[in-house]
C-alpha atoms as a PDB file:
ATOM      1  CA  UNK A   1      18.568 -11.803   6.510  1.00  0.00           C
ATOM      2  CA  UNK A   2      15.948  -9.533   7.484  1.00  0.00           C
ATOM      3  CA  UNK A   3      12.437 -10.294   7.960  1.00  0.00           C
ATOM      4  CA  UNK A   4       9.347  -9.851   6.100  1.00  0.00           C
ATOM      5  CA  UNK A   5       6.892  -7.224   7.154  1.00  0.00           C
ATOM      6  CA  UNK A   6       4.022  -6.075   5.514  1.00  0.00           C
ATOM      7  CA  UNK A   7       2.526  -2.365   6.363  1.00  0.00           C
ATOM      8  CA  UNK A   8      -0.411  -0.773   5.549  1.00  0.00           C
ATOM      9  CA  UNK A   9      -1.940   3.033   5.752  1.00  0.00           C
ATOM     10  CA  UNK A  10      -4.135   5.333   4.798  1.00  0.00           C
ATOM     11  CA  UNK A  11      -3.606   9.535   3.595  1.00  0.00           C
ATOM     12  CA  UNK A  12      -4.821  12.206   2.182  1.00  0.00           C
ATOM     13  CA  UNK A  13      -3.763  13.919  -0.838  1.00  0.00           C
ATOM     14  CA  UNK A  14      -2.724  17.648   0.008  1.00  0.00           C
ATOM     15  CA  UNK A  15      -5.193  18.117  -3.287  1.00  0.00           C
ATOM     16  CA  UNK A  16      -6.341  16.141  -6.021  1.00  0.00           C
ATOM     17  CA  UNK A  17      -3.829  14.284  -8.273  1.00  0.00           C
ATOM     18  CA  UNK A  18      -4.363  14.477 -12.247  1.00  0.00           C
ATOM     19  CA  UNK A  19      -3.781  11.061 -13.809  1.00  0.00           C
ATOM     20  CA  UNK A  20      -0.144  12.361 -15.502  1.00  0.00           C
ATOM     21  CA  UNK A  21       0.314  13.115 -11.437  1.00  0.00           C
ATOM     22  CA  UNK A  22      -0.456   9.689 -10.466  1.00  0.00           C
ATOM     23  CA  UNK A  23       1.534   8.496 -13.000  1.00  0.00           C
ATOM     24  CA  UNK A  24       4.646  10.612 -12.308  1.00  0.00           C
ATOM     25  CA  UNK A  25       4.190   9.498  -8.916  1.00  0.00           C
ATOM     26  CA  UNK A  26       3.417   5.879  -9.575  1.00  0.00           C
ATOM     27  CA  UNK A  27       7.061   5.506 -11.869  1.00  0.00           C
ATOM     28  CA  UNK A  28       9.008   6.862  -9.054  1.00  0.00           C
ATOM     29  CA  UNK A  29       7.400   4.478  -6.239  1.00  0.00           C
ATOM     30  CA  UNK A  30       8.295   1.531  -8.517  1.00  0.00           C
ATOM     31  CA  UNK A  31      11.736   2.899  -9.386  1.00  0.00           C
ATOM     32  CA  UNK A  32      12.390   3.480  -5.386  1.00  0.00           C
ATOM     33  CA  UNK A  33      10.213   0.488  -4.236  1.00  0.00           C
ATOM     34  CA  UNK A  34      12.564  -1.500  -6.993  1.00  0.00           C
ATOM     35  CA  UNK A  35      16.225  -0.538  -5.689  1.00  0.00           C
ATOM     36  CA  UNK A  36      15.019  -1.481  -2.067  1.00  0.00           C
ATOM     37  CA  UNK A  37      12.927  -4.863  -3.112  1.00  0.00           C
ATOM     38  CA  UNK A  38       9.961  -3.331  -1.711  1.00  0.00           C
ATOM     39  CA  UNK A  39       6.788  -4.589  -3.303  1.00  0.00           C
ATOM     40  CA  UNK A  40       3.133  -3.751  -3.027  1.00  0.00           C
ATOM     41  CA  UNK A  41      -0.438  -1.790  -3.878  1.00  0.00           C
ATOM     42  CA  UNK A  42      -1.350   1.773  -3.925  1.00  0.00           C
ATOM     43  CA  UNK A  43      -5.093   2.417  -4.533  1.00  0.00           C
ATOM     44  CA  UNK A  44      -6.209   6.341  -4.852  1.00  0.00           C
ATOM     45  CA  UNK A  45     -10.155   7.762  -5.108  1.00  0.00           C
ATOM     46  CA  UNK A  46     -10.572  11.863  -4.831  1.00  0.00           C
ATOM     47  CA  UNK A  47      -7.475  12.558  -3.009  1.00  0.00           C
ATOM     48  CA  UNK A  48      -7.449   9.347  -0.766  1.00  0.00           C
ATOM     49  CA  UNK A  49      -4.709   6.702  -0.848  1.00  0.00           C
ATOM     50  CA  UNK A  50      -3.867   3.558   0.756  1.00  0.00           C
ATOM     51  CA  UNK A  51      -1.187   1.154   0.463  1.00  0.00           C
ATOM     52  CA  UNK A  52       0.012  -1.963   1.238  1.00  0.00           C
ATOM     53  CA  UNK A  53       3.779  -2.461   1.124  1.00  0.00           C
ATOM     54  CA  UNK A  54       5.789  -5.541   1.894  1.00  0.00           C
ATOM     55  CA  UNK A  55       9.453  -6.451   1.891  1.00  0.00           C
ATOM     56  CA  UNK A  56      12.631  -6.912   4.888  1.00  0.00           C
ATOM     57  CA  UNK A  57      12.474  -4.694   7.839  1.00  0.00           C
ATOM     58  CA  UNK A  58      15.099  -2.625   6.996  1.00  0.00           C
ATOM     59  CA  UNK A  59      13.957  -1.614   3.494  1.00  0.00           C
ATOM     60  CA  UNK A  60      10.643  -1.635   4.450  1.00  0.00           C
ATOM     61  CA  UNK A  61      11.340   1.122   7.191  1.00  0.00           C
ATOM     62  CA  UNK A  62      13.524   3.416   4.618  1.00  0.00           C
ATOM     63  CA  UNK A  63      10.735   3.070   2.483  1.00  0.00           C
ATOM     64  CA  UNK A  64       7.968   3.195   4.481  1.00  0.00           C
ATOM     65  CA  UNK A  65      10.263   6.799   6.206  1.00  0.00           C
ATOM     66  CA  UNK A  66      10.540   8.399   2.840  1.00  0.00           C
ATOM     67  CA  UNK A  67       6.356   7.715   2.507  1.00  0.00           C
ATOM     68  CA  UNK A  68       5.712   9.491   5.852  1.00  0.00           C
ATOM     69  CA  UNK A  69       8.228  12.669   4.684  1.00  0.00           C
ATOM     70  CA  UNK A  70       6.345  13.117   1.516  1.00  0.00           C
ATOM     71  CA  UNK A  71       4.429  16.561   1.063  1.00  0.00           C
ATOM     72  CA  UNK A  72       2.395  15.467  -0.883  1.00  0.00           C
ATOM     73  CA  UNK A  73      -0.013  13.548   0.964  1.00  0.00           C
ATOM     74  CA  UNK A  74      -1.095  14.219   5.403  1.00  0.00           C
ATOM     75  CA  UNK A  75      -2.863  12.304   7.791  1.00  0.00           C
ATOM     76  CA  UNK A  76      -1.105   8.987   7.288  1.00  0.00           C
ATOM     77  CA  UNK A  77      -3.101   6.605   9.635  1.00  0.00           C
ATOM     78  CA  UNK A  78      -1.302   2.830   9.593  1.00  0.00           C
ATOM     79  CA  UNK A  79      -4.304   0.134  10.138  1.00  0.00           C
ATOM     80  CA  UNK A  80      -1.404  -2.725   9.309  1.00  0.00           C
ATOM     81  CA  UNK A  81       2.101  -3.388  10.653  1.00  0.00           C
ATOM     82  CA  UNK A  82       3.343  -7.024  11.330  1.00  0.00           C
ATOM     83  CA  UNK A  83       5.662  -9.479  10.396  1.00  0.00           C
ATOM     84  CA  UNK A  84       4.631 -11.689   7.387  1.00  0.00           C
ATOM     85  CA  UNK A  85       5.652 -15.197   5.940  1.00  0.00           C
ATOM     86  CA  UNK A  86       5.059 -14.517   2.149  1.00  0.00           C
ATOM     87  CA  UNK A  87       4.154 -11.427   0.167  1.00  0.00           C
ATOM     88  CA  UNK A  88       0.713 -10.814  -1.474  1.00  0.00           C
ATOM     89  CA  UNK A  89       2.298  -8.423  -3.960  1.00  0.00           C
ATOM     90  CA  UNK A  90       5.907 -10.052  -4.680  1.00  0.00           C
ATOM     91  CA  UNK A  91       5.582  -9.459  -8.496  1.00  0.00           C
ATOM     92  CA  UNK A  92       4.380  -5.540  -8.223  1.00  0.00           C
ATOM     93  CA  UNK A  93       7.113  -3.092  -7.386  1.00  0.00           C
ATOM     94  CA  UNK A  94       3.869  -1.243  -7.107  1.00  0.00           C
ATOM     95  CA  UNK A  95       0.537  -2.129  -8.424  1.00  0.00           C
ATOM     96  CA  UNK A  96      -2.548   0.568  -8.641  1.00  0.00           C
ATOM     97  CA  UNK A  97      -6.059   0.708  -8.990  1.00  0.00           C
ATOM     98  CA  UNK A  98      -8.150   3.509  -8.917  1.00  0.00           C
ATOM     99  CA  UNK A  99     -11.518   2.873  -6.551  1.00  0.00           C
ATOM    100  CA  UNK A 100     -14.939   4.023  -6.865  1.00  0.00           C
ATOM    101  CA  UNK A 101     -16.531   5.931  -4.369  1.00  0.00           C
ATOM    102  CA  UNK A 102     -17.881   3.403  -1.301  1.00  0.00           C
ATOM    103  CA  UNK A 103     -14.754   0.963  -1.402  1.00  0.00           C
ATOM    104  CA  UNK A 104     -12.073   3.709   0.280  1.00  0.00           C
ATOM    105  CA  UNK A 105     -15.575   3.847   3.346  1.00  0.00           C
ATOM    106  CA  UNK A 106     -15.425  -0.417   3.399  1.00  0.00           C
ATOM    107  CA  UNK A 107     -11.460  -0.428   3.305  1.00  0.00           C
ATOM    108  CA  UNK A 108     -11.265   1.764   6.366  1.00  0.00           C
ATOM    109  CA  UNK A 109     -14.168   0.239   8.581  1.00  0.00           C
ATOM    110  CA  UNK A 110     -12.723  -3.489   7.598  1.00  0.00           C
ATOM    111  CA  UNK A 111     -10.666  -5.352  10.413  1.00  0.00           C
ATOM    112  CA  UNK A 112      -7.052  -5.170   9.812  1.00  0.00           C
ATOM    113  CA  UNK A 113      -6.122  -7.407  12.397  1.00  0.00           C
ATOM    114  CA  UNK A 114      -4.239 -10.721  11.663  1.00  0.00           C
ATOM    115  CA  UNK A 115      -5.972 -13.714  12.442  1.00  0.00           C
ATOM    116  CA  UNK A 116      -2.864 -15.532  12.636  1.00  0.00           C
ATOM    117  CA  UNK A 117       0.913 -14.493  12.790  1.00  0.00           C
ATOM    118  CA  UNK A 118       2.479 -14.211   9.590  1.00  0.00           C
ATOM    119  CA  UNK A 119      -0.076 -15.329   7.478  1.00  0.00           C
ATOM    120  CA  UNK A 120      -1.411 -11.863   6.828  1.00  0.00           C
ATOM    121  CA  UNK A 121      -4.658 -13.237   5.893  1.00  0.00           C
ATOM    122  CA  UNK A 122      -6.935 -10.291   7.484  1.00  0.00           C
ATOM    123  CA  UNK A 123     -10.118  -9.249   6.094  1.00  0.00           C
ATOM    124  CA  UNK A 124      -9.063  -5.952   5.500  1.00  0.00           C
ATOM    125  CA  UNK A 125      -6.061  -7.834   3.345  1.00  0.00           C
ATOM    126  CA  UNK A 126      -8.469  -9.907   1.741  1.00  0.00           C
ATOM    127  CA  UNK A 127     -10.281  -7.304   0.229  1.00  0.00           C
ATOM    128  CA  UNK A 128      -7.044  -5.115  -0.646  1.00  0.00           C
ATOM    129  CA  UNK A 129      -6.528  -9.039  -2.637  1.00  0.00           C
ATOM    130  CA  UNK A 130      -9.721  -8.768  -3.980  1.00  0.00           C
ATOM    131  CA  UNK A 131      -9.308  -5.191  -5.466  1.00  0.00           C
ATOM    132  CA  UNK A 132      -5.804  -6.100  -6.935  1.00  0.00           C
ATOM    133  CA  UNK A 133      -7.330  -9.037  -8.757  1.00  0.00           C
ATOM    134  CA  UNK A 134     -10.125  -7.620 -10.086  1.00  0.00           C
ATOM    135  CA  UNK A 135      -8.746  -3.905 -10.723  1.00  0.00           C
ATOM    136  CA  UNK A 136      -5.352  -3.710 -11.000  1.00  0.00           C
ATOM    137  CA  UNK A 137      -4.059  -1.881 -13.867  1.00  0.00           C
ATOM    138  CA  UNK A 138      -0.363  -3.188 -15.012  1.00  0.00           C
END
């Protein structure tokens, strides 16, 4: 059995998604996230994204592959790549949330480093936490 691994990143939109855009794009992920038991997050704000995805290595990679092939975002930078113990996100083939304008500035300057291996307890992953909680949309 493959190991957990959790990865996070950061792009830009090639130019601004309508909300029937994030939608189309939000019922693929979870279709595609589904078939390969990848879970996670995908915030957006004026043509940013980042997203947290979790599952085993090798789904995680084919996933994480078709994300980085997309046209329809650039830039990817990944603040988050390790190995994990337990998911944050286990019941969201992909949760969203929609930001307002500082919190994409305080999710990019926020330590993503692990304070402990496999517990994926960062700050930068207790604030994406914090934003699921109190924003997600189902």
């Amino acid at each position: 059995m493959s190991k957990l691994r959790c990865i996070v990143y950061f792009s830009s939109a090639i130019r601004l998604f309508t909300k029937d855009e994030l939608e189309v794009l939000l019922i693929d992920s979870r279709v595609f996230n589904k078939e390969h038991g990848v879970t996670g997050f995908l915030l957006y704000h004026d043509g940013s994204f980042m997203q947290c995805i979790e599952g085993a290595d090798d789904d995680l990679s084919k996933v994480y592959k078709r994300i980085t092939d997309s046209s329809q975002h650039q830039g990817i930078v990944k603040v988050l790549d390790q190995f994990i113990n337990i998911r944050s996100f286990a019941d969201w083939a992909m949760g969203y949330s929609k930001l307002v304008q500082s919190e994409p500035l305080i999710l990019k300057t926020v330590s993503w480093t692990e304070s402990e291996s496999g517990k994926n307890d960062s700050k930068g992953m207790h604030l994406l936490k914090y934003f699921f909680d109190n924003y997600n949309k189902p």
